[in-house]
C-alpha atoms as a PDB file:
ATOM      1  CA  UNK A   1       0.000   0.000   0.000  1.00  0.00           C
ATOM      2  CA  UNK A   2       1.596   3.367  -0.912  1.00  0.00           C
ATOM      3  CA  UNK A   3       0.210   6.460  -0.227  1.00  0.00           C
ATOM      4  CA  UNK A   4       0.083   9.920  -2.006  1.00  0.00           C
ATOM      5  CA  UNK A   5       1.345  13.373  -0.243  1.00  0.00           C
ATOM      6  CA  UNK A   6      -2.677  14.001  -0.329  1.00  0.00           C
ATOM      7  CA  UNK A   7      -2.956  11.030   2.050  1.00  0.00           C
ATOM      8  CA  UNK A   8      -0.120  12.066   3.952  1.00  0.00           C
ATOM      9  CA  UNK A   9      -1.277  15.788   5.133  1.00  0.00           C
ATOM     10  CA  UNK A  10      -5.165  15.081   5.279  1.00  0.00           C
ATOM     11  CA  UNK A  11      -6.706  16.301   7.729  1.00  0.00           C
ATOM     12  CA  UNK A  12      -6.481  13.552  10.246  1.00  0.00           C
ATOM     13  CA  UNK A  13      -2.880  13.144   9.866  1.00  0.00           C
ATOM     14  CA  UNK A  14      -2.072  16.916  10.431  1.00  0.00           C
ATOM     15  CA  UNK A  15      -4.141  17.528  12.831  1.00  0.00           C
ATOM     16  CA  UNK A  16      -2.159  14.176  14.578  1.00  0.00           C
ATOM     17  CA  UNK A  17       1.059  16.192  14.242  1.00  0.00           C
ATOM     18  CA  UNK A  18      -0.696  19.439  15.641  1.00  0.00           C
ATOM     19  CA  UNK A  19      -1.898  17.999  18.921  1.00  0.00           C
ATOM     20  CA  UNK A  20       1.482  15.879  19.338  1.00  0.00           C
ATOM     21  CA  UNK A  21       3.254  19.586  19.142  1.00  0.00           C
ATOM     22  CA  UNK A  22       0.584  21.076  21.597  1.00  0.00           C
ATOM     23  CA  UNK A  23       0.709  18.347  23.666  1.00  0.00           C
ATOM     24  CA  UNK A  24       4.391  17.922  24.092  1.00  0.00           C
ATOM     25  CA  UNK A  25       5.321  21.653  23.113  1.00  0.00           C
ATOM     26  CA  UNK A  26       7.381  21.591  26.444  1.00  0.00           C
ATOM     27  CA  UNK A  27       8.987  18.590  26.016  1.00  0.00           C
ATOM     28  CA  UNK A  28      10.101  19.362  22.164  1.00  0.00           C
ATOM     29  CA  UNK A  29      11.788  22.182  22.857  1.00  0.00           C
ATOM     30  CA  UNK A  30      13.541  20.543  26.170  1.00  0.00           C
ATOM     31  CA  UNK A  31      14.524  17.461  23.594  1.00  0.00           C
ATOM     32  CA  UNK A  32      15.886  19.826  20.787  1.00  0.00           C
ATOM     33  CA  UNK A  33      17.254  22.655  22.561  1.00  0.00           C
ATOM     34  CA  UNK A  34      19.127  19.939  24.682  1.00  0.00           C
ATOM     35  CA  UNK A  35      20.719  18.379  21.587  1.00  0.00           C
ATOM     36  CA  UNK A  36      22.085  21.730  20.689  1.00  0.00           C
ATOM     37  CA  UNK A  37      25.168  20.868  23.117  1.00  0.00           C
ATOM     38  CA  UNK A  38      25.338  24.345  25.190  1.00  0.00           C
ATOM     39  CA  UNK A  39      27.948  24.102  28.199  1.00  0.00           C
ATOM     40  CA  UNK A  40      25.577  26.376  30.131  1.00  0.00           C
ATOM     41  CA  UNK A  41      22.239  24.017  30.844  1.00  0.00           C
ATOM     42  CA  UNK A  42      21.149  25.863  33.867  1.00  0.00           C
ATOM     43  CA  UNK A  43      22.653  28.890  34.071  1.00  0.00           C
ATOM     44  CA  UNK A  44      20.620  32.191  33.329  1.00  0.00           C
ATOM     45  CA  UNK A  45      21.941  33.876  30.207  1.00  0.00           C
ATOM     46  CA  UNK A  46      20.631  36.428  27.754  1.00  0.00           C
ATOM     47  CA  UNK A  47      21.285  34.435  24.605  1.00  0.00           C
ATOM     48  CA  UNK A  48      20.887  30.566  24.143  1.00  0.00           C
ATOM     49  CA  UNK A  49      24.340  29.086  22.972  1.00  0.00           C
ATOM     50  CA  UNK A  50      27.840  29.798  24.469  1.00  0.00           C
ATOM     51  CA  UNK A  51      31.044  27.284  23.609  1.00  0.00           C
ATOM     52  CA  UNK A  52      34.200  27.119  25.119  1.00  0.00           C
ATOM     53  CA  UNK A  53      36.982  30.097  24.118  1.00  0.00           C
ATOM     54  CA  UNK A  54      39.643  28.826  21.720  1.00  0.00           C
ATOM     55  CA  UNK A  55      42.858  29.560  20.620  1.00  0.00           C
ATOM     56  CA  UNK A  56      42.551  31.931  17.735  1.00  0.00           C
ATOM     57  CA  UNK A  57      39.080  33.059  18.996  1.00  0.00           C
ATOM     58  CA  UNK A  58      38.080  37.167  18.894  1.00  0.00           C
ATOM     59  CA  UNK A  59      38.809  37.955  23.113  1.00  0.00           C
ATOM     60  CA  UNK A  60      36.011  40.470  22.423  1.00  0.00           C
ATOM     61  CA  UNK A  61      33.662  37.370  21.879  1.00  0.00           C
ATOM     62  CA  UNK A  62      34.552  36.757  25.698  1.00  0.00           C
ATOM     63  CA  UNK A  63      30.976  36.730  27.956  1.00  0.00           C
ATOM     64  CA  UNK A  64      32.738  38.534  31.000  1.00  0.00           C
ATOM     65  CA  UNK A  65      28.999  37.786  33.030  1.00  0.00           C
ATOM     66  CA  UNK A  66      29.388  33.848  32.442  1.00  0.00           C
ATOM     67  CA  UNK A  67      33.428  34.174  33.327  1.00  0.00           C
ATOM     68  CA  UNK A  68      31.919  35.699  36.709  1.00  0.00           C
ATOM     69  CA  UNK A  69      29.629  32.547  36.649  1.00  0.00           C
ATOM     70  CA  UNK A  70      31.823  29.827  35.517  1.00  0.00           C
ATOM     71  CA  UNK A  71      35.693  31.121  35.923  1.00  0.00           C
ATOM     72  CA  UNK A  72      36.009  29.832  32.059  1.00  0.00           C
ATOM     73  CA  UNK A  73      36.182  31.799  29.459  1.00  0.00           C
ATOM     74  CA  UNK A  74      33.285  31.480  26.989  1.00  0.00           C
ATOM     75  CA  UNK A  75      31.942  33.265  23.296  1.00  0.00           C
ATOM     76  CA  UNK A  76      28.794  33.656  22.072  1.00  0.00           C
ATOM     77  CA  UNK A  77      28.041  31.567  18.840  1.00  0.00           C
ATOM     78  CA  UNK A  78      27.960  32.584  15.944  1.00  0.00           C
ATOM     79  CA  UNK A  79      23.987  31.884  14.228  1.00  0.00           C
ATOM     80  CA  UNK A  80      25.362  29.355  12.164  1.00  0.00           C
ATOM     81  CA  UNK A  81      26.829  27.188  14.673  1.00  0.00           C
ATOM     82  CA  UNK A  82      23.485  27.027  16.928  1.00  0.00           C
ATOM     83  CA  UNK A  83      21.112  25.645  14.466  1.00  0.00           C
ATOM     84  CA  UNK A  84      20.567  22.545  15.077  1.00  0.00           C
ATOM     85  CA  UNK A  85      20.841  20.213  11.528  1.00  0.00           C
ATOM     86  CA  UNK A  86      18.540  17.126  10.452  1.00  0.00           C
ATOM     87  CA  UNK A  87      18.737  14.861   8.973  1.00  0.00           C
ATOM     88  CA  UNK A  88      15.872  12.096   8.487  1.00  0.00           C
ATOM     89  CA  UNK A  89      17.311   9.062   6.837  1.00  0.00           C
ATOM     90  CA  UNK A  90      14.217   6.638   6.028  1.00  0.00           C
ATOM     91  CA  UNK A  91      14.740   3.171   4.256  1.00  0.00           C
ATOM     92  CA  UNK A  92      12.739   2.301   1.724  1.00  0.00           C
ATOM     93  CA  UNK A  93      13.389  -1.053   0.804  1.00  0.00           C
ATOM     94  CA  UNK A  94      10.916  -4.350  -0.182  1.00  0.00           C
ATOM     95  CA  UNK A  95      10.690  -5.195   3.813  1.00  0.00           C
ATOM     96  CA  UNK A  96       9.410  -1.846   4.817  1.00  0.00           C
ATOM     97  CA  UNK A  97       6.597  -1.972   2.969  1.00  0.00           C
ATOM     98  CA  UNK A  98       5.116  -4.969   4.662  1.00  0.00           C
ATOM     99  CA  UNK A  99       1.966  -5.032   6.769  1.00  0.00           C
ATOM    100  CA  UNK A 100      -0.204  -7.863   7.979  1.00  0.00           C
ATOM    101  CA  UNK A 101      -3.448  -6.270   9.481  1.00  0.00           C
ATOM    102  CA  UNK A 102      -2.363  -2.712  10.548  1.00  0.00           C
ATOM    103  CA  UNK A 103      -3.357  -0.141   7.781  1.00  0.00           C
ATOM    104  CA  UNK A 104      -0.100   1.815   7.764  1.00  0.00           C
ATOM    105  CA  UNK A 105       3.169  -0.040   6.486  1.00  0.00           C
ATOM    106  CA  UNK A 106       6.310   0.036   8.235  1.00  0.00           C
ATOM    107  CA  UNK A 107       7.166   2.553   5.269  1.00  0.00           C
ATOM    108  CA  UNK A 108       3.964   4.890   5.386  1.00  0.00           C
ATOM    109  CA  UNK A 109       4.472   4.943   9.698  1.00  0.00           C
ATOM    110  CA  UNK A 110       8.215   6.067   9.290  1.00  0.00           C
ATOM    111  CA  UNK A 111       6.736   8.304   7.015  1.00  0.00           C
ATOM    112  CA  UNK A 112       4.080   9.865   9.879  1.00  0.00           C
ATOM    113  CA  UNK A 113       7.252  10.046  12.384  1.00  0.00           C
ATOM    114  CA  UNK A 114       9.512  11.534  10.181  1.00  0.00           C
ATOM    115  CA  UNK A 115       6.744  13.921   9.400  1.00  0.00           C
ATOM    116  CA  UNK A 116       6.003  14.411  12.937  1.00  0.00           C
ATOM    117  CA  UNK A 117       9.771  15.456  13.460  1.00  0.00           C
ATOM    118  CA  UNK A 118      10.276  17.803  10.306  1.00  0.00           C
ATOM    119  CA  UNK A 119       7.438  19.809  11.527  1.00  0.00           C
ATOM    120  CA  UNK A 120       8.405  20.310  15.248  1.00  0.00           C
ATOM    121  CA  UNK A 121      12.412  20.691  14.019  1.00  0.00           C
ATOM    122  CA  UNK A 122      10.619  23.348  11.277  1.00  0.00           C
ATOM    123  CA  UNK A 123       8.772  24.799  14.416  1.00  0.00           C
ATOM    124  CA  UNK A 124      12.005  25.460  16.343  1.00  0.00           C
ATOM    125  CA  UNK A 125      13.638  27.208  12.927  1.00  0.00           C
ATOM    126  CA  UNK A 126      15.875  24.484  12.528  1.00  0.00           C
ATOM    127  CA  UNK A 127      16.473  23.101   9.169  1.00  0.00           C
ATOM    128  CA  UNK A 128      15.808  19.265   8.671  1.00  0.00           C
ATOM    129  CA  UNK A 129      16.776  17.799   5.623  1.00  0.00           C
ATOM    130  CA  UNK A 130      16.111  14.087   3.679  1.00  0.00           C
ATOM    131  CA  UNK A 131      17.749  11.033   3.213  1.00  0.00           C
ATOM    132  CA  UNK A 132      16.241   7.970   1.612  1.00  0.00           C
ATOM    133  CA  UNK A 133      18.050   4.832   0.812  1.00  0.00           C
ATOM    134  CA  UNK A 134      17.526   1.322  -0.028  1.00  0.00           C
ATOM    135  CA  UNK A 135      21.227  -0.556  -1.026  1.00  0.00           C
ATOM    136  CA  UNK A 136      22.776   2.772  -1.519  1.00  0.00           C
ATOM    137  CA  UNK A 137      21.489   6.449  -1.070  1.00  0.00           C
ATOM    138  CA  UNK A 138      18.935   7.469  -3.540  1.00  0.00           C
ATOM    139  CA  UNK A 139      17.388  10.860  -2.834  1.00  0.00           C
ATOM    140  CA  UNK A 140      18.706  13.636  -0.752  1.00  0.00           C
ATOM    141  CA  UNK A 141      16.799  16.868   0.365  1.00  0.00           C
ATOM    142  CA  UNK A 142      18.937  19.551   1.743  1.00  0.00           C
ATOM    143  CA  UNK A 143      18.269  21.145   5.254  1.00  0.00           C
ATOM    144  CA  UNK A 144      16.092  23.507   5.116  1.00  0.00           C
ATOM    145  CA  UNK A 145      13.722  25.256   7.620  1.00  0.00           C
ATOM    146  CA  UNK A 146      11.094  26.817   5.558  1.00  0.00           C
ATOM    147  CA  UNK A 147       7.613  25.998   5.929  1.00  0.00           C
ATOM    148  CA  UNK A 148       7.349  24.684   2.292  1.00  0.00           C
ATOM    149  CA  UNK A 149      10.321  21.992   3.091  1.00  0.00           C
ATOM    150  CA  UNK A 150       8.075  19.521   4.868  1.00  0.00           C
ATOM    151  CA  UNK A 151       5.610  19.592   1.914  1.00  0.00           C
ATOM    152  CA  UNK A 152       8.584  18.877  -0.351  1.00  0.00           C
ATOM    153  CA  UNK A 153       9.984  16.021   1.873  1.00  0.00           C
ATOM    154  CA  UNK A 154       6.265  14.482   1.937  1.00  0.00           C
ATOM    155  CA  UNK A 155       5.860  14.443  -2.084  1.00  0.00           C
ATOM    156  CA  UNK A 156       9.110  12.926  -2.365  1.00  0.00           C
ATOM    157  CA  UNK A 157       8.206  10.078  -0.331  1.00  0.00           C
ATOM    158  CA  UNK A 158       4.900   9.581  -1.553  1.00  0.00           C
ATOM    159  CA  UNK A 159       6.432   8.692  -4.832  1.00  0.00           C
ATOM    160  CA  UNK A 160       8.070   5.993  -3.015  1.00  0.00           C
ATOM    161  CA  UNK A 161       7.306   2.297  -3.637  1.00  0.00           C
ATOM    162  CA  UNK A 162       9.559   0.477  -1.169  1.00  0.00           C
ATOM    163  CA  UNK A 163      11.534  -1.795  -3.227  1.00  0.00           C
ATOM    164  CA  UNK A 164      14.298  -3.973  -3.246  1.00  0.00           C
ATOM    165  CA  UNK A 165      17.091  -5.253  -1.163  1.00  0.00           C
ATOM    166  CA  UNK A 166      18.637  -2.922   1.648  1.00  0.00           C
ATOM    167  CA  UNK A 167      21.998  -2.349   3.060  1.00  0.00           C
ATOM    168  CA  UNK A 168      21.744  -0.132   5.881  1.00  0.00           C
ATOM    169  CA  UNK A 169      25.759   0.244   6.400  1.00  0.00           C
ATOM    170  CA  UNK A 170      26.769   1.038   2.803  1.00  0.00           C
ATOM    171  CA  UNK A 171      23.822   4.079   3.150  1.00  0.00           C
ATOM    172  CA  UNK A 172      25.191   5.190   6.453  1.00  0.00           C
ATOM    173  CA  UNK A 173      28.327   5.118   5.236  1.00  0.00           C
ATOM    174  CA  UNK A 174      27.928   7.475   2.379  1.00  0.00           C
ATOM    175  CA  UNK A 175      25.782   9.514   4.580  1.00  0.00           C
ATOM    176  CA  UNK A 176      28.793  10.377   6.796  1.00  0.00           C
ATOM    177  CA  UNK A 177      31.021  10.957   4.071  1.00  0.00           C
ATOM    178  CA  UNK A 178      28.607  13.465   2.912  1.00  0.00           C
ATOM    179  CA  UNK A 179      27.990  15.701   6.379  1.00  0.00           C
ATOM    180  CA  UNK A 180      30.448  18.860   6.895  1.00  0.00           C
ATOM    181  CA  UNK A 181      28.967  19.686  10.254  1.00  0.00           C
ATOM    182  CA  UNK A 182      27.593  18.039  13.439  1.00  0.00           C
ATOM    183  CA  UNK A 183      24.666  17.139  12.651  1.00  0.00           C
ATOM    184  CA  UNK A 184      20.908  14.838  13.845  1.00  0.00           C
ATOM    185  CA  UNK A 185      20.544  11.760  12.253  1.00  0.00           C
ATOM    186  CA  UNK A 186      17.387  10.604  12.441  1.00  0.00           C
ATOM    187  CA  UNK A 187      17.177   7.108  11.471  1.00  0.00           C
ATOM    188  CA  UNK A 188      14.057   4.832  10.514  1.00  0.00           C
ATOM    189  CA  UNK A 189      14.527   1.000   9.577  1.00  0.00           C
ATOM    190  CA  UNK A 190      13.511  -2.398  10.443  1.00  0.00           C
ATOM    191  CA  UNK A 191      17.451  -3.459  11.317  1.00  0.00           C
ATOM    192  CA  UNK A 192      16.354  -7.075   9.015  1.00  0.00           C
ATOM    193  CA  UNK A 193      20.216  -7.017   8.240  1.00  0.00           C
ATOM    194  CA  UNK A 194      23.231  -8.153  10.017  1.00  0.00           C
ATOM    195  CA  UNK A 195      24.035  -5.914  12.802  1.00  0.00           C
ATOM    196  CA  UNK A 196      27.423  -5.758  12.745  1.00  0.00           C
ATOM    197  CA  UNK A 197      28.212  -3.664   9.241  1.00  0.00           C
ATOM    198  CA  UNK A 198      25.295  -1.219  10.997  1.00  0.00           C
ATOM    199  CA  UNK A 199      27.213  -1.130  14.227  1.00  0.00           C
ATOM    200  CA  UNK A 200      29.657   0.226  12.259  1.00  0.00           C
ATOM    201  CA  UNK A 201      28.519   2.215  10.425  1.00  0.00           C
ATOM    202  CA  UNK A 202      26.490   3.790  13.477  1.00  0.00           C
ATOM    203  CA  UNK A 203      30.048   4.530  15.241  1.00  0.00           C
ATOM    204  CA  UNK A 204      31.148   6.281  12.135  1.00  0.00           C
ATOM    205  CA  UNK A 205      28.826   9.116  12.759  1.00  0.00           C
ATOM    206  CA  UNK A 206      29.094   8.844  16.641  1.00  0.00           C
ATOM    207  CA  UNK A 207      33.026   9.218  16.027  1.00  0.00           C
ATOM    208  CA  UNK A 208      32.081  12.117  13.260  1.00  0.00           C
ATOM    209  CA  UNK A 209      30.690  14.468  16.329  1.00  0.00           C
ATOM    210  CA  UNK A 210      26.992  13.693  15.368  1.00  0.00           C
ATOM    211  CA  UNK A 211      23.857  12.945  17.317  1.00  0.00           C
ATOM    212  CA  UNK A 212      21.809   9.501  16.394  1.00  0.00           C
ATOM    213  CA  UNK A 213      18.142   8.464  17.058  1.00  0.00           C
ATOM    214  CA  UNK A 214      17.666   5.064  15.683  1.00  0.00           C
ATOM    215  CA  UNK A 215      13.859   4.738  15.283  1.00  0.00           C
ATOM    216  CA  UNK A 216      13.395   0.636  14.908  1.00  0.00           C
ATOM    217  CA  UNK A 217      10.093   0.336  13.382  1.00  0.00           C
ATOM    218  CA  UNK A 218       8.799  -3.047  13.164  1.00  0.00           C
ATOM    219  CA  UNK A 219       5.024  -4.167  12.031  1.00  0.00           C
ATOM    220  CA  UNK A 220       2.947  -5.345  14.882  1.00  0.00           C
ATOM    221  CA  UNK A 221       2.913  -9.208  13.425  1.00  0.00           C
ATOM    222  CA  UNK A 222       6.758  -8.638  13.367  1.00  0.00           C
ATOM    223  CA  UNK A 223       7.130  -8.359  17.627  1.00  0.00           C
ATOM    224  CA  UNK A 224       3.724 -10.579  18.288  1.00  0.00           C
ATOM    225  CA  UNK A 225       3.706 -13.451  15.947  1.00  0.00           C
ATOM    226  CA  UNK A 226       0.040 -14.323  15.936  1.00  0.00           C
ATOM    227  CA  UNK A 227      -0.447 -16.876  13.383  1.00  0.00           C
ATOM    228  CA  UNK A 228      -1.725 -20.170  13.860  1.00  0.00           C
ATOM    229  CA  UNK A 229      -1.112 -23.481  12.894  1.00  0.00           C
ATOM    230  CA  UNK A 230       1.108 -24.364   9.523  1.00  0.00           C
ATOM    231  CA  UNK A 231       2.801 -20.778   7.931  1.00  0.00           C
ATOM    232  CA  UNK A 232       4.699 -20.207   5.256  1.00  0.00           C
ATOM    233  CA  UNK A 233       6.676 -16.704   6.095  1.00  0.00           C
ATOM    234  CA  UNK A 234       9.001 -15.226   2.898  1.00  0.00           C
ATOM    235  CA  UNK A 235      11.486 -12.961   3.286  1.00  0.00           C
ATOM    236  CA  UNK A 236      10.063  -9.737   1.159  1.00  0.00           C
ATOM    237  CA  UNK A 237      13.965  -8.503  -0.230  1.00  0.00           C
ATOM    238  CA  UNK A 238      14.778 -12.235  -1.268  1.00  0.00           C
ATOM    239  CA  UNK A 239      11.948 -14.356  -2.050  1.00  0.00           C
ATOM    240  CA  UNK A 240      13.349 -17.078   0.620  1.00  0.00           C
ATOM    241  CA  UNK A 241      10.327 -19.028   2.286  1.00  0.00           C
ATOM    242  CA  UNK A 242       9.986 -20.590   5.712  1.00  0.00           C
ATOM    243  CA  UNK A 243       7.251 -23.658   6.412  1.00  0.00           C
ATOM    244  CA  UNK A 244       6.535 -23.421  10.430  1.00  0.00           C
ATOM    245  CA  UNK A 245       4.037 -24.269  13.294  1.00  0.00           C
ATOM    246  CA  UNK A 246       2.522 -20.744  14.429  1.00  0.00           C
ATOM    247  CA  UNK A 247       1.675 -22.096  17.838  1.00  0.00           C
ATOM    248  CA  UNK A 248       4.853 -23.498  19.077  1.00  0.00           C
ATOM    249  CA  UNK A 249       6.799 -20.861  17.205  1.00  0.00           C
ATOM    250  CA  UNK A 250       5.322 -18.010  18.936  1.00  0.00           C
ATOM    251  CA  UNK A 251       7.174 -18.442  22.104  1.00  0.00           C
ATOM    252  CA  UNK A 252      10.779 -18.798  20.949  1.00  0.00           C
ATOM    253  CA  UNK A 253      10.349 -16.177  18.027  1.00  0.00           C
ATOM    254  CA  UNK A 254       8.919 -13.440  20.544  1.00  0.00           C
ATOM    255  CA  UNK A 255      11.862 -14.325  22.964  1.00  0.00           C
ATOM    256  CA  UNK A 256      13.990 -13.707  19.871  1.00  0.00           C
ATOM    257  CA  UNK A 257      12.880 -10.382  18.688  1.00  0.00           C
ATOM    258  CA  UNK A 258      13.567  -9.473  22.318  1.00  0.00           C
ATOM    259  CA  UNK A 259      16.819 -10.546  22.680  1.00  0.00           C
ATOM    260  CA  UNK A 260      17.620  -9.128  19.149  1.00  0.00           C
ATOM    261  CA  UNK A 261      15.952  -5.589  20.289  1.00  0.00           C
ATOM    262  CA  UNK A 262      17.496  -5.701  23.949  1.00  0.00           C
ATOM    263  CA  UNK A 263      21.161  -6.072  22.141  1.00  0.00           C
ATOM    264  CA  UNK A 264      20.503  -3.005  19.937  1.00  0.00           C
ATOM    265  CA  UNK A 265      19.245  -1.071  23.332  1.00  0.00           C
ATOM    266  CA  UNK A 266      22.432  -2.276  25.074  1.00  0.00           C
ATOM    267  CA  UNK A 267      24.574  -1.061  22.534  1.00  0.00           C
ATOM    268  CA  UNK A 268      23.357   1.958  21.400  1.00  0.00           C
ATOM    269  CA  UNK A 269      23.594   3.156  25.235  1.00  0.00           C
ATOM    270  CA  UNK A 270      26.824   2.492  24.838  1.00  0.00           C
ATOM    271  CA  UNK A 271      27.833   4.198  22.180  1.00  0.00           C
ATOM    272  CA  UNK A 272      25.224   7.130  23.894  1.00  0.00           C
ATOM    273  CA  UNK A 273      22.973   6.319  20.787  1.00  0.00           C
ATOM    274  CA  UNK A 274      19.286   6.660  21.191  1.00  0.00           C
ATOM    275  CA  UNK A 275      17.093   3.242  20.258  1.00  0.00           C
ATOM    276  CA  UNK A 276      13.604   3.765  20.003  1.00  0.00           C
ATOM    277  CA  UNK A 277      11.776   0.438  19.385  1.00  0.00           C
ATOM    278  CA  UNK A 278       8.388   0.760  17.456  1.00  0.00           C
ATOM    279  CA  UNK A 279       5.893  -1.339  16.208  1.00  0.00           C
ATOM    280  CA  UNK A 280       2.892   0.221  13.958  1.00  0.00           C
ATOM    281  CA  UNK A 281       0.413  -1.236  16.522  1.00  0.00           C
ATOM    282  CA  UNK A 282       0.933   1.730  18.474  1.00  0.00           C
ATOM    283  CA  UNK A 283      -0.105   5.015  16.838  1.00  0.00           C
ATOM    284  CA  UNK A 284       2.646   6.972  15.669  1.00  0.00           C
ATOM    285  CA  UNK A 285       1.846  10.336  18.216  1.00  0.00           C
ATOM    286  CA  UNK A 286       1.429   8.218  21.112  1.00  0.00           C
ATOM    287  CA  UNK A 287       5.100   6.712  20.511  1.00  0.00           C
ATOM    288  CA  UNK A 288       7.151   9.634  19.675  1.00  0.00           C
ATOM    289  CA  UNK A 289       5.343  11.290  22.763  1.00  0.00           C
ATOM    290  CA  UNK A 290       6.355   8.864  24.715  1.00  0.00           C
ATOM    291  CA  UNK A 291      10.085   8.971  23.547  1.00  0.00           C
ATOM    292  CA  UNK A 292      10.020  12.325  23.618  1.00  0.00           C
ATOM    293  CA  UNK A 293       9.025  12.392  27.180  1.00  0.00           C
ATOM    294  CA  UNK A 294      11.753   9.853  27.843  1.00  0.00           C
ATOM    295  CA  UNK A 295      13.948  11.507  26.183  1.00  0.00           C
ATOM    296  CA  UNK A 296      13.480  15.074  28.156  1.00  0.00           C
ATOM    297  CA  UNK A 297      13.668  13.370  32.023  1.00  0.00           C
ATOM    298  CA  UNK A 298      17.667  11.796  30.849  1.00  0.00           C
ATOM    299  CA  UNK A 299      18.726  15.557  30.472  1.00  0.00           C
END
């Protein structure tokens, strides 16, 4: 099921992303001013953004009041340095377009959440740009914070038919290479791949200077496994097919996903990565309210 930028911004759906931003209005600006990386969280200054004096820095740039606060030296920064930049990365290959009973698609929810987050980034006047991939990088929409840009990132992907095989890593990869400053990345993917190349690839950025959120969005039937009695399951990128029990597979499969999810959790905390596990069962402004919320008590 795809669906068309009309179907994207009706009515419903935008008014979805309206009350998520009244709702959590608070809690937004908490989440993004906090990923802005200010020394000064909690101290009461007339402008938002200070960083630390450097060698070859303007001494008129020097904020004698914080010095008197602090005892270390500290310059205002520059505009340019205290946007915060987007990115939205969303993968569109064959397995995100799977659904068993829910009516969105793992493609067409990343879609509402990446939505949700270009218009509360766009709120704050920061740009957010767009990233989709399936084995490689195929469309990229510059950060931008105009009003018009989340319109623009919502036709592209309604053109979208996920397709084909992924590799998460190669995409990341090329996505790093292409960054000049610290930057969000704002990831959405199943992870159906072999963790290790995305591990990898994940550190890349961490090591680059840049923020991650890895949004792992997985279709309800994907984390509950309710079918019943003989099943044939086929991998969506391959073709490959699986003839199983539904009953007695339930258990050990659920206990998989899991184990599979708890080992992402565990080592994105590590690696001071956010993991956000989804599944479209829940909708899409309930969850990123709820991560948002979790989100704003860590700072």
């Amino acid at each position: 099921m795809t669906h068309g930028v009309g179907e994207y911004l009706k009515p419903e759906v935008i008014n979805q992303i309206k009350r998520l931003d009244l709702r959590a209005q608070f809690v937004v600006k908490g989440f993004l001013q906090g990923l802005h990386s200010s020394p000064l969280h909690g101290f009461s200054v007339e402008f938002s953004e200070h960083r630390e004096y450097r060698r070859g820095d303007d001494p008129r740039g020097i904020d004698w009041g914080v010095f008197a606060k602090t005892d270390k030296y500290y310059i205002r920064k520059f505009e340019a340095e205290t946007n915060l930049t987007g990115y939205i990365a969303v993968d569109q290959s064959q397995s995100m377009g799977y659904t068993y009973r829910q009516e969105l698609t793992k493609f067409d929810y990343s879609v509402c959440l990446a939505a949700s987050l270009a218009y509360l980034m766009i709120g704050q006047q920061d740009p957010v740009g767009l990233i989709t991939f399936d084995q490689k990088i195929r469309d990229c929409l510059k950060p931008k914070s105009s009003r018009k840009q989340l319109t623009n990132m919502l036709a592209l992907l309604s053109k979208l038919k996920p397709l084909g095989t992924t590799d998460i890593a190669h995409s990341l990869l090329q996505l790093a290479s292409m960054l000049r400053h610290q930057s969000l990345i704002m990831l959405f993917t199943d992870l159906l791949v072999d963790p290790l190349p995305v591990r990898q690839a994940l550190s890349r950025l961490k090591h680059g200077g840049h923020d991650v959120i890895v949004f792992h969005v997985l279709d309800e039937a994907e984390v509950t496994f309710p079918f019943e009695g003989a099943v044939v399951l086929e991998d969506p990128e391959t073709g490959d097919e699986v003839k199983l029990d539904g009953r007695s597979m339930r258990h050990p499969y659920q206990e998989a996903v899991r184990a599979f999810q708890e080992e992402y959790r565990q080592w994105c905390r590590r690696m001071r990565i956010d993991y956000v596990a989804m599944d479209t069962h829940t909708p899409f402004d309930k969850a990123l309210l709820e991560y948002l919320m979790n989100r704003r008590m860590r700072m």
